[in-house]
PDB file of N, CA and C in Angstrom:
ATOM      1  N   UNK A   1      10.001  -9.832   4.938  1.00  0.00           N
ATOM      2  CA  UNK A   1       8.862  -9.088   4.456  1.00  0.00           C
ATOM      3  C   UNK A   1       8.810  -7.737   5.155  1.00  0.00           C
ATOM      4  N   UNK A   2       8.304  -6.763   4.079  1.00  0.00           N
ATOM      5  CA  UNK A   2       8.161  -5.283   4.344  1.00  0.00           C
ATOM      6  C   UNK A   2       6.686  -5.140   4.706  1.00  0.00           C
ATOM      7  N   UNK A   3       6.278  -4.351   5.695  1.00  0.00           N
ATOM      8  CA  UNK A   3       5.145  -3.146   5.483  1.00  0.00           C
ATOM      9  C   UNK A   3       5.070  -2.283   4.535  1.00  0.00           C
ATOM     10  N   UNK A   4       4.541  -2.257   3.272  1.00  0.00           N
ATOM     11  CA  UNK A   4       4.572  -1.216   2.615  1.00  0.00           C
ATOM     12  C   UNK A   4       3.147  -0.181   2.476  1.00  0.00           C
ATOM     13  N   UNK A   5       2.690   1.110   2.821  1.00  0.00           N
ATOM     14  CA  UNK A   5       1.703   1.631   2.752  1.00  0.00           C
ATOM     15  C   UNK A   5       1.585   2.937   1.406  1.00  0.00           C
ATOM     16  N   UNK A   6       0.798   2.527   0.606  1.00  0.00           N
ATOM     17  CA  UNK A   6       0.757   2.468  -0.799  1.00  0.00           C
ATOM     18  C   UNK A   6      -0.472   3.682  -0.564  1.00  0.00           C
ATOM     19  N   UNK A   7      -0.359   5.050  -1.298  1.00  0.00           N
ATOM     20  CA  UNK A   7      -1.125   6.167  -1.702  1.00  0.00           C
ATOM     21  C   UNK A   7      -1.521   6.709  -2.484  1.00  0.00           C
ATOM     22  N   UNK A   8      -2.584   7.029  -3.300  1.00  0.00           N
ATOM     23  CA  UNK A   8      -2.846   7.862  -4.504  1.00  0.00           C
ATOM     24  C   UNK A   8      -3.869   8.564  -4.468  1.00  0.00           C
ATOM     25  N   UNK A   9      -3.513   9.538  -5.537  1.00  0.00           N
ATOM     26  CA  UNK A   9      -4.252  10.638  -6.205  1.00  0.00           C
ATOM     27  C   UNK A   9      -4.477  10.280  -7.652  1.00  0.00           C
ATOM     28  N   UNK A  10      -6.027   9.967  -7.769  1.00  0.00           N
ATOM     29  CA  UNK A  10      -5.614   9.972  -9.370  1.00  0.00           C
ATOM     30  C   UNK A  10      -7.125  10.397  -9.638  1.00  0.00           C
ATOM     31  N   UNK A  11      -7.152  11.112 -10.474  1.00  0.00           N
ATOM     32  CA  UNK A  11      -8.557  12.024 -11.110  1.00  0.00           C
ATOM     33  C   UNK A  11      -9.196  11.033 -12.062  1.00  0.00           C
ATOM     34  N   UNK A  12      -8.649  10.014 -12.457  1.00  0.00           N
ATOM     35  CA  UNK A  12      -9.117   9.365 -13.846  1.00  0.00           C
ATOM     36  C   UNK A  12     -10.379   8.615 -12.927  1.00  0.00           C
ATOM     37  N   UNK A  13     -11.510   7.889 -12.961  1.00  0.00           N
ATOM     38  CA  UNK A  13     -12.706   7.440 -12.109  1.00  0.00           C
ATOM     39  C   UNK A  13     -11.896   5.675 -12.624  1.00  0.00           C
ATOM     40  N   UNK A  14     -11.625   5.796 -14.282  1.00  0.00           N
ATOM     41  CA  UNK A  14     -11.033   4.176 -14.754  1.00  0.00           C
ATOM     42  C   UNK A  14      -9.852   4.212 -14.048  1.00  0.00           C
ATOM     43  N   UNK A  15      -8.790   4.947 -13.996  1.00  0.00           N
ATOM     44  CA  UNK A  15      -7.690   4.583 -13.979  1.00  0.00           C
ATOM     45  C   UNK A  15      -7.927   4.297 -11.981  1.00  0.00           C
ATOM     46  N   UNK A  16      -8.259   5.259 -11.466  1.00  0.00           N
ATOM     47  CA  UNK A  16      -8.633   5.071 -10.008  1.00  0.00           C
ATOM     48  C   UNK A  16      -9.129   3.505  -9.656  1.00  0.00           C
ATOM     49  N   UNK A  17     -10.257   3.123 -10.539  1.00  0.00           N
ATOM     50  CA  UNK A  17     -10.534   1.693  -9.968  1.00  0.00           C
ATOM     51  C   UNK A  17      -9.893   0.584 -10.348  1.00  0.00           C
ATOM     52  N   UNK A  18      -8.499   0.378 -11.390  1.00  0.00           N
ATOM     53  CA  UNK A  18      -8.114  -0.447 -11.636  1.00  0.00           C
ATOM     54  C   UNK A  18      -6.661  -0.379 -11.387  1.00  0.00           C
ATOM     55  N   UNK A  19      -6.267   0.383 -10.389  1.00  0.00           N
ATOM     56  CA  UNK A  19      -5.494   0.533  -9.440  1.00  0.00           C
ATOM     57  C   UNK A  19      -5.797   0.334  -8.051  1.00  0.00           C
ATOM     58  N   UNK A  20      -7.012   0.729  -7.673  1.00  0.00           N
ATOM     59  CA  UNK A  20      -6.975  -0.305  -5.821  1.00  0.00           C
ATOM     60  C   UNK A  20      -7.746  -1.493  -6.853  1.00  0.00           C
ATOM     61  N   UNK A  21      -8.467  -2.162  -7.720  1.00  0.00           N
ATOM     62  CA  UNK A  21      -8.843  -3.726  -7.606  1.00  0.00           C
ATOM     63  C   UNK A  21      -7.345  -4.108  -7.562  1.00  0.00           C
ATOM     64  N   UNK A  22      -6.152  -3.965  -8.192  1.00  0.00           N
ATOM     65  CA  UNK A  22      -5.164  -4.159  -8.469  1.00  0.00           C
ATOM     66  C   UNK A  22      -4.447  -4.088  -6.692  1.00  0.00           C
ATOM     67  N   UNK A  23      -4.113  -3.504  -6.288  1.00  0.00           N
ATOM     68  CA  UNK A  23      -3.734  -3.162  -4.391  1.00  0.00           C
ATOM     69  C   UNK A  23      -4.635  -4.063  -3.655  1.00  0.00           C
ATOM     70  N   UNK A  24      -5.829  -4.257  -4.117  1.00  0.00           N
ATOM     71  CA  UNK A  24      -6.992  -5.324  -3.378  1.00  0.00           C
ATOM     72  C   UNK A  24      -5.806  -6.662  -3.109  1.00  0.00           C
ATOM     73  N   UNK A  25      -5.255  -7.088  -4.172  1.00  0.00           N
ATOM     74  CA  UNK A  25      -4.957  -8.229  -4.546  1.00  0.00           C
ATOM     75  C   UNK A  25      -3.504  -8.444  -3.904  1.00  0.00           C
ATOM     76  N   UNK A  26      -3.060  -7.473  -3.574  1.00  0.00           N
ATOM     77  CA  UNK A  26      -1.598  -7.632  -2.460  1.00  0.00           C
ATOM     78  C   UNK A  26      -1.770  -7.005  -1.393  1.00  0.00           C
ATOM     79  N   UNK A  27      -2.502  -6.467  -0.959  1.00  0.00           N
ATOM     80  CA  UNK A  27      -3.042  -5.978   0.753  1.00  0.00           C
ATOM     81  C   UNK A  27      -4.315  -5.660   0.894  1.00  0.00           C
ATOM     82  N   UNK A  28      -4.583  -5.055   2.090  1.00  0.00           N
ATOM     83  CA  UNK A  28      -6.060  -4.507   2.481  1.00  0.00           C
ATOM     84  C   UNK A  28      -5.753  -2.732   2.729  1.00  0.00           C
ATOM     85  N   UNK A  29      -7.185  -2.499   1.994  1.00  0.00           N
ATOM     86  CA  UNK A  29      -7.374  -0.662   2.139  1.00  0.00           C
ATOM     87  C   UNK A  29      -7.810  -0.421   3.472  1.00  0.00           C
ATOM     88  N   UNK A  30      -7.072   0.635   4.078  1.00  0.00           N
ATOM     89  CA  UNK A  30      -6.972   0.887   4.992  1.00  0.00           C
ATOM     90  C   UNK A  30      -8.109   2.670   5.194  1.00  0.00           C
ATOM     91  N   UNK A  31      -7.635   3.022   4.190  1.00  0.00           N
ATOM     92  CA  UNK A  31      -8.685   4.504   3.389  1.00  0.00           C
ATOM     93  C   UNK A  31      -9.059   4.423   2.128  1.00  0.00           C
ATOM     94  N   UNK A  32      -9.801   5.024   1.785  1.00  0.00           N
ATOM     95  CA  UNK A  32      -9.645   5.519   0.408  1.00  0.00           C
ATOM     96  C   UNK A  32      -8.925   5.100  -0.586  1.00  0.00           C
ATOM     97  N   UNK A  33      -7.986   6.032  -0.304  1.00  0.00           N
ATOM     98  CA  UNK A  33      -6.583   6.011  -1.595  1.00  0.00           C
ATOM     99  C   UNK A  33      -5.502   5.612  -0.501  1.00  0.00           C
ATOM    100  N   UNK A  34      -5.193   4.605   0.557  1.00  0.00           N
ATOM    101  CA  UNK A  34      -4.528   3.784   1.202  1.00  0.00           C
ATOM    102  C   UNK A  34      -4.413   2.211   1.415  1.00  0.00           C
ATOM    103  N   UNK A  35      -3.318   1.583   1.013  1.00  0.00           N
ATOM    104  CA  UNK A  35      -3.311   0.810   1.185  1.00  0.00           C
ATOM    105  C   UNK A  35      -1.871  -0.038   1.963  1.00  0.00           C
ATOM    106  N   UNK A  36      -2.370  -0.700   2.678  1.00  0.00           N
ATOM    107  CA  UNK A  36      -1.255  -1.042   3.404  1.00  0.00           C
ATOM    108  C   UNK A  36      -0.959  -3.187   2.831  1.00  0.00           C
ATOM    109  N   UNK A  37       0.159  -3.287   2.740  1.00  0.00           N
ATOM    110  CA  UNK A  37       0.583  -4.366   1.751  1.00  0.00           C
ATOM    111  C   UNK A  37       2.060  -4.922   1.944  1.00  0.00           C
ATOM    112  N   UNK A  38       1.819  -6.231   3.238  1.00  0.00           N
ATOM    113  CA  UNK A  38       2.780  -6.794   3.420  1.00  0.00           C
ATOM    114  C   UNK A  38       2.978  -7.696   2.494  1.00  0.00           C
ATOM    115  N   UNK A  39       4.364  -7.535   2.308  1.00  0.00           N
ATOM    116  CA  UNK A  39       5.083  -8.399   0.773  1.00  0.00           C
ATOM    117  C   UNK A  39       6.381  -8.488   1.286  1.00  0.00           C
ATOM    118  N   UNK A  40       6.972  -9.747   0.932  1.00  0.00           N
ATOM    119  CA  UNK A  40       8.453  -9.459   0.058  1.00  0.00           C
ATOM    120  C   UNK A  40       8.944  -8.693  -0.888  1.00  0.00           C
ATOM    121  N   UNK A  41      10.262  -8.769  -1.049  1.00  0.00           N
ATOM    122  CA  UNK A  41      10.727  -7.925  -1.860  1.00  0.00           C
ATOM    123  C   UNK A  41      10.714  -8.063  -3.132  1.00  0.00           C
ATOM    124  N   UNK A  42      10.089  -9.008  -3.544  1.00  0.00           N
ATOM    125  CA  UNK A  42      10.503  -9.573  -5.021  1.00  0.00           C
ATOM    126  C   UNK A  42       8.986  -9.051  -5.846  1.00  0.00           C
ATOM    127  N   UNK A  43       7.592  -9.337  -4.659  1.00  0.00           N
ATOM    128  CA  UNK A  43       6.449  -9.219  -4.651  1.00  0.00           C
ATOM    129  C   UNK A  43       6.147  -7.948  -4.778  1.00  0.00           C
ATOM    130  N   UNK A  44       6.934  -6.914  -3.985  1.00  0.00           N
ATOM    131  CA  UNK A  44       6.526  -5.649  -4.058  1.00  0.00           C
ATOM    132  C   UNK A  44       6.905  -4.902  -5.665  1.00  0.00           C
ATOM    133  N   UNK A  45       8.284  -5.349  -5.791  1.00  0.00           N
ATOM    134  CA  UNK A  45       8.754  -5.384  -7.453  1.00  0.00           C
ATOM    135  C   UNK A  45       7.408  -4.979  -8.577  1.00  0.00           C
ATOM    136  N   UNK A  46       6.895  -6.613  -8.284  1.00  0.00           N
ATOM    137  CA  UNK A  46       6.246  -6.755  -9.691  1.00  0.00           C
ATOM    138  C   UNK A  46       4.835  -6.073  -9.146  1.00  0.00           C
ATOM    139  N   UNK A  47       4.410  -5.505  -8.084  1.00  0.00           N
ATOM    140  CA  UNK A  47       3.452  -4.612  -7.566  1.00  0.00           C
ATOM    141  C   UNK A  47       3.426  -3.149  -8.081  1.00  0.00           C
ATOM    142  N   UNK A  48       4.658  -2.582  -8.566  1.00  0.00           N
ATOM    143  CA  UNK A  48       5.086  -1.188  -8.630  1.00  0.00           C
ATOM    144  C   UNK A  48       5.046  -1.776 -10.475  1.00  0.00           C
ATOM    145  N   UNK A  49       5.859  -2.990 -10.761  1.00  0.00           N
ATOM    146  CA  UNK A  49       5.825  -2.338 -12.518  1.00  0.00           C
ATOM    147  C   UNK A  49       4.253  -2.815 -12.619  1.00  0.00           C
ATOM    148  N   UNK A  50       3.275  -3.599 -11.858  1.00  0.00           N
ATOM    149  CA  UNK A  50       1.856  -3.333 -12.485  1.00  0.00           C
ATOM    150  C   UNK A  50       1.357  -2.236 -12.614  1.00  0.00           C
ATOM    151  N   UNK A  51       1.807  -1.452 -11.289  1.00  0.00           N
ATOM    152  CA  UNK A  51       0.580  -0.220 -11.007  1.00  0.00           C
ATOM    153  C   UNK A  51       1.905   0.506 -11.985  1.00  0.00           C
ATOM    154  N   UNK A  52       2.796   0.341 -12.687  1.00  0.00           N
ATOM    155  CA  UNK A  52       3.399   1.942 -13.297  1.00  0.00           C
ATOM    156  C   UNK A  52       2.426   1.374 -14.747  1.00  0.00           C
ATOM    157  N   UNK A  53       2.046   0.527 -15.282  1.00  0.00           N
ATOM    158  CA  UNK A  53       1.325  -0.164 -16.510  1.00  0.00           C
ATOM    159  C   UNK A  53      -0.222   0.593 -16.238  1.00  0.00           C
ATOM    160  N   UNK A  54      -0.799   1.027 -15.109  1.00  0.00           N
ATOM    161  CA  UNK A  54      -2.372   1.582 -15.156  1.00  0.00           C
ATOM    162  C   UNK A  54      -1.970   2.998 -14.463  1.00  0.00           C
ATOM    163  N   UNK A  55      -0.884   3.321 -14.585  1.00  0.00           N
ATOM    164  CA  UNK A  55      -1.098   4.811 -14.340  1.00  0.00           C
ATOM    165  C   UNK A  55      -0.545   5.771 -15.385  1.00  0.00           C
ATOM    166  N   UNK A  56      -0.983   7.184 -15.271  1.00  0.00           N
ATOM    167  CA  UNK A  56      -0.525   8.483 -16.010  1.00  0.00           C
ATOM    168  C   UNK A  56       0.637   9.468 -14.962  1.00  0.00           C
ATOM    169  N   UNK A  57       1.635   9.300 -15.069  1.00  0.00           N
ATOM    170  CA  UNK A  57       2.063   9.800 -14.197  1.00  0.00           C
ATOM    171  C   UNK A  57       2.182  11.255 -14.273  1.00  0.00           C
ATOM    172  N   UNK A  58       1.769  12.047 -15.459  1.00  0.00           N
ATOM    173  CA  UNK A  58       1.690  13.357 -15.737  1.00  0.00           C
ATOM    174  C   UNK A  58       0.663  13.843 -15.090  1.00  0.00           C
ATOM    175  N   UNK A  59      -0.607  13.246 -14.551  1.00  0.00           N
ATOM    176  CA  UNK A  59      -2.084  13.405 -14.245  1.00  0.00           C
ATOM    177  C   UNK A  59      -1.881  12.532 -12.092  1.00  0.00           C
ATOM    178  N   UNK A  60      -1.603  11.473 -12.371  1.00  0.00           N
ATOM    179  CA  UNK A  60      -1.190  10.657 -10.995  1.00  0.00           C
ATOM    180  C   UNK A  60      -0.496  10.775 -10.591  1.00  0.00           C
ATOM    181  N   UNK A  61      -0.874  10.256  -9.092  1.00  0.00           N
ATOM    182  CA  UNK A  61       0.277  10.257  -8.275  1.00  0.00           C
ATOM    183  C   UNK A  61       0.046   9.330  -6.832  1.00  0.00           C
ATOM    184  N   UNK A  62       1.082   8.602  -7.218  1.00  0.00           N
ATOM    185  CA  UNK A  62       1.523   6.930  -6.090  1.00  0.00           C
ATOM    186  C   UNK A  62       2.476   7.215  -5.448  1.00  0.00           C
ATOM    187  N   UNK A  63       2.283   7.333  -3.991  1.00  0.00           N
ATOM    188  CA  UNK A  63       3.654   7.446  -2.932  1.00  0.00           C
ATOM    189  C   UNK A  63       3.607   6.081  -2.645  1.00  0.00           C
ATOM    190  N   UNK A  64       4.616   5.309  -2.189  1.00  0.00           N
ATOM    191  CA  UNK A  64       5.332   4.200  -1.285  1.00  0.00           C
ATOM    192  C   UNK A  64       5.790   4.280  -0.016  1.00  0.00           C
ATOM    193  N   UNK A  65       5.489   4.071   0.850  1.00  0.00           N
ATOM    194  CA  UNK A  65       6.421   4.422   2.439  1.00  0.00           C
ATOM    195  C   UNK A  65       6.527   2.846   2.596  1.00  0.00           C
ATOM    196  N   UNK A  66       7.502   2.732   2.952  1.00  0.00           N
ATOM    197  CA  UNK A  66       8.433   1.181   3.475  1.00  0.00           C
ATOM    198  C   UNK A  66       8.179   1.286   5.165  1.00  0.00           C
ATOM    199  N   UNK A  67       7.693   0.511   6.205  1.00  0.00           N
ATOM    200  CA  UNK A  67       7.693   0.353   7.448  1.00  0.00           C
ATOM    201  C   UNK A  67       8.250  -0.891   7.703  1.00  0.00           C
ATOM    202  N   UNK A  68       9.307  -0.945   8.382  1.00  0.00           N
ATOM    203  CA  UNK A  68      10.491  -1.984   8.859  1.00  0.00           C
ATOM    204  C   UNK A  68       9.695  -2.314   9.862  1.00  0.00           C
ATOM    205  N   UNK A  69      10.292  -3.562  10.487  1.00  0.00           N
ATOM    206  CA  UNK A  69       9.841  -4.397  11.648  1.00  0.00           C
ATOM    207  C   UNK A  69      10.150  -3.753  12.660  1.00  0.00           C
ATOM    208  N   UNK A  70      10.935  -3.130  12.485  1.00  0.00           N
ATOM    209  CA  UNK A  70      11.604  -2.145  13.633  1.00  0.00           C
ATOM    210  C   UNK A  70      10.718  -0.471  14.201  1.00  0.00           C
ATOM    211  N   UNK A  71      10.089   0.017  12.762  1.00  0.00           N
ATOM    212  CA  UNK A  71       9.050   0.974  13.142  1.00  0.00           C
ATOM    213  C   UNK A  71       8.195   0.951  13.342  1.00  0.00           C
ATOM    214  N   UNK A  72       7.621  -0.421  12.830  1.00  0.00           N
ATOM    215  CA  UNK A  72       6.023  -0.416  13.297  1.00  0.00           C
ATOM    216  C   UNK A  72       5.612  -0.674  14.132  1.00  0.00           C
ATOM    217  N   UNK A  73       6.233  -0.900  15.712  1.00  0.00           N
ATOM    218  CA  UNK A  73       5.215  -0.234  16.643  1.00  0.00           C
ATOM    219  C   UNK A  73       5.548   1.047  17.199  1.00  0.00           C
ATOM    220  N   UNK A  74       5.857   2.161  16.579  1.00  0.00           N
ATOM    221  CA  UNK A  74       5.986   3.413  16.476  1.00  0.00           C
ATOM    222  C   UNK A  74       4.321   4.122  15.537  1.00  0.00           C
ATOM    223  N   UNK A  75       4.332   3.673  15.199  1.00  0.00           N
ATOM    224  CA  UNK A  75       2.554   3.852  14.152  1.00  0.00           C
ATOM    225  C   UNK A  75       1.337   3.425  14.934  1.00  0.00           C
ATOM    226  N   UNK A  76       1.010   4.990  14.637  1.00  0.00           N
ATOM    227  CA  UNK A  76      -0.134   4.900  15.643  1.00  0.00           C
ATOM    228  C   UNK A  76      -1.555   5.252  14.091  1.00  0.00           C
ATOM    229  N   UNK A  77      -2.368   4.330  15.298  1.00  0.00           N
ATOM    230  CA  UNK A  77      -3.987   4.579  14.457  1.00  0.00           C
ATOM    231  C   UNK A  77      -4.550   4.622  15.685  1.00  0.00           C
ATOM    232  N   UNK A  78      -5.477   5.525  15.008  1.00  0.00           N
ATOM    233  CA  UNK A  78      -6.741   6.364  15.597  1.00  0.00           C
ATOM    234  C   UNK A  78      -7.982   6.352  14.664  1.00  0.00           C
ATOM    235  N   UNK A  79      -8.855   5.065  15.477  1.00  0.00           N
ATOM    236  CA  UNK A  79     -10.139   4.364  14.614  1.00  0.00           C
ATOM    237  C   UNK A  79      -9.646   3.732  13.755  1.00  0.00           C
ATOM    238  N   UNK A  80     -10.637   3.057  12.582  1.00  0.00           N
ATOM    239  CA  UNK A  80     -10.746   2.398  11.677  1.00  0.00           C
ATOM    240  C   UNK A  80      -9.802   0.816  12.099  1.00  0.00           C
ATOM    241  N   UNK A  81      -8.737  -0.031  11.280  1.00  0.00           N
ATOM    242  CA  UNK A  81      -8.579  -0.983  11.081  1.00  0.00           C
ATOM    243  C   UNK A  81      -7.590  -1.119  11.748  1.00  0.00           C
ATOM    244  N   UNK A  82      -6.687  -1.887  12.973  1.00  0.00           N
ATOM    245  CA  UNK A  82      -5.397  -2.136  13.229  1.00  0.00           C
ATOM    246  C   UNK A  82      -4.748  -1.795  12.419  1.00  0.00           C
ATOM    247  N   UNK A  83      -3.366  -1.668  12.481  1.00  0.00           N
ATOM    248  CA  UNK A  83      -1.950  -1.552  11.283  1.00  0.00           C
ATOM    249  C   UNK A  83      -1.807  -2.879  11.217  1.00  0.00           C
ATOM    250  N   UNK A  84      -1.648  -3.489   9.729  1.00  0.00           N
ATOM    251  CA  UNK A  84      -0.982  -4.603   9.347  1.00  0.00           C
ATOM    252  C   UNK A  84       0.367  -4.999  10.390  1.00  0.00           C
ATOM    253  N   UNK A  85       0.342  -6.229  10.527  1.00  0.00           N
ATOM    254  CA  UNK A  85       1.515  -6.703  11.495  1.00  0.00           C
ATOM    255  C   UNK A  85       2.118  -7.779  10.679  1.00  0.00           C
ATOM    256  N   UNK A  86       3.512  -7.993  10.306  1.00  0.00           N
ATOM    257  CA  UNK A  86       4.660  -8.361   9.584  1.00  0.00           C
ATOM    258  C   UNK A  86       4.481  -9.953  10.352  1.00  0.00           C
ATOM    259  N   UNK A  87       4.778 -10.962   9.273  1.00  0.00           N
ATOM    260  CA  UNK A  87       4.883 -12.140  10.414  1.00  0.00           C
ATOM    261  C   UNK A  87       6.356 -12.314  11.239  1.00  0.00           C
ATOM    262  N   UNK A  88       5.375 -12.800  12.495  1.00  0.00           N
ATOM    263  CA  UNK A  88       6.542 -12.686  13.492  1.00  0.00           C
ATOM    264  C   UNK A  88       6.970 -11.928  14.226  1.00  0.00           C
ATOM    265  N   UNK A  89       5.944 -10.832  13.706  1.00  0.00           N
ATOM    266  CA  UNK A  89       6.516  -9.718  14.871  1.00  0.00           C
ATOM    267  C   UNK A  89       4.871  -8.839  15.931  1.00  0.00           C
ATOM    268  N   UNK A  90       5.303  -8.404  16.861  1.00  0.00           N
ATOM    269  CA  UNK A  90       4.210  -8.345  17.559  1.00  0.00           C
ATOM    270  C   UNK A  90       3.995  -6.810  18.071  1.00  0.00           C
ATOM    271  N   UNK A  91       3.080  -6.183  18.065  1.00  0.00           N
ATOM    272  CA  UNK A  91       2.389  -5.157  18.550  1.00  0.00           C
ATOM    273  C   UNK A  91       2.041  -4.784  19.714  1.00  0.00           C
ATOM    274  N   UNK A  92       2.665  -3.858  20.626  1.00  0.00           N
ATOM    275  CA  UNK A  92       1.969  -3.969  22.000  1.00  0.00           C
ATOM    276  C   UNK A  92       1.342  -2.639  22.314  1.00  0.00           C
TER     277      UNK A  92
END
């Protein structure tokens, strides 16, 4: 399993909320338009062709950043929620 931290811009008010209820449902929001969403690989798959099914990509816009087991304790937060932690691996 990956860290994946999931971003958008999207002007639509519909298309905006049925894209994080949709991110609700494979991780926790971390901001706004952030979401951070440990998955497998197979999981993250069918995560990307949902959200490409509720977006405009002429109008939107969804970044992906992948965080390996290996970078994340390189990621730093300042306030709000811990960083998601991968099972099995530990934070110091």
């Amino acid at each position: 399993m990956l860290l994946y931290v999931v971003t958008y811009d999207i002007p639509s008010n519909r298309r905006r909320r049925r894209v994080a209820a949709l991110l609700e449902g494979y991780g926790r929001r971390v901001q706004w338009s952030v979401f951070e969403c440990v998955l497998p690989s197979p999981l993250f798959a069918e995560l990307k062709g949902r959200l490409r099914r509720r977006v405009n990509l002429e109008e939107d816009s969804i970044r992906f950043y992948v965080v390996s087991g290996h970078t994340l304790g390189q990621v730093e937060v300042w306030g709000g929620v811990p960083v998601a932690t991968l099972p099995g691996s530990t934070i110091v």
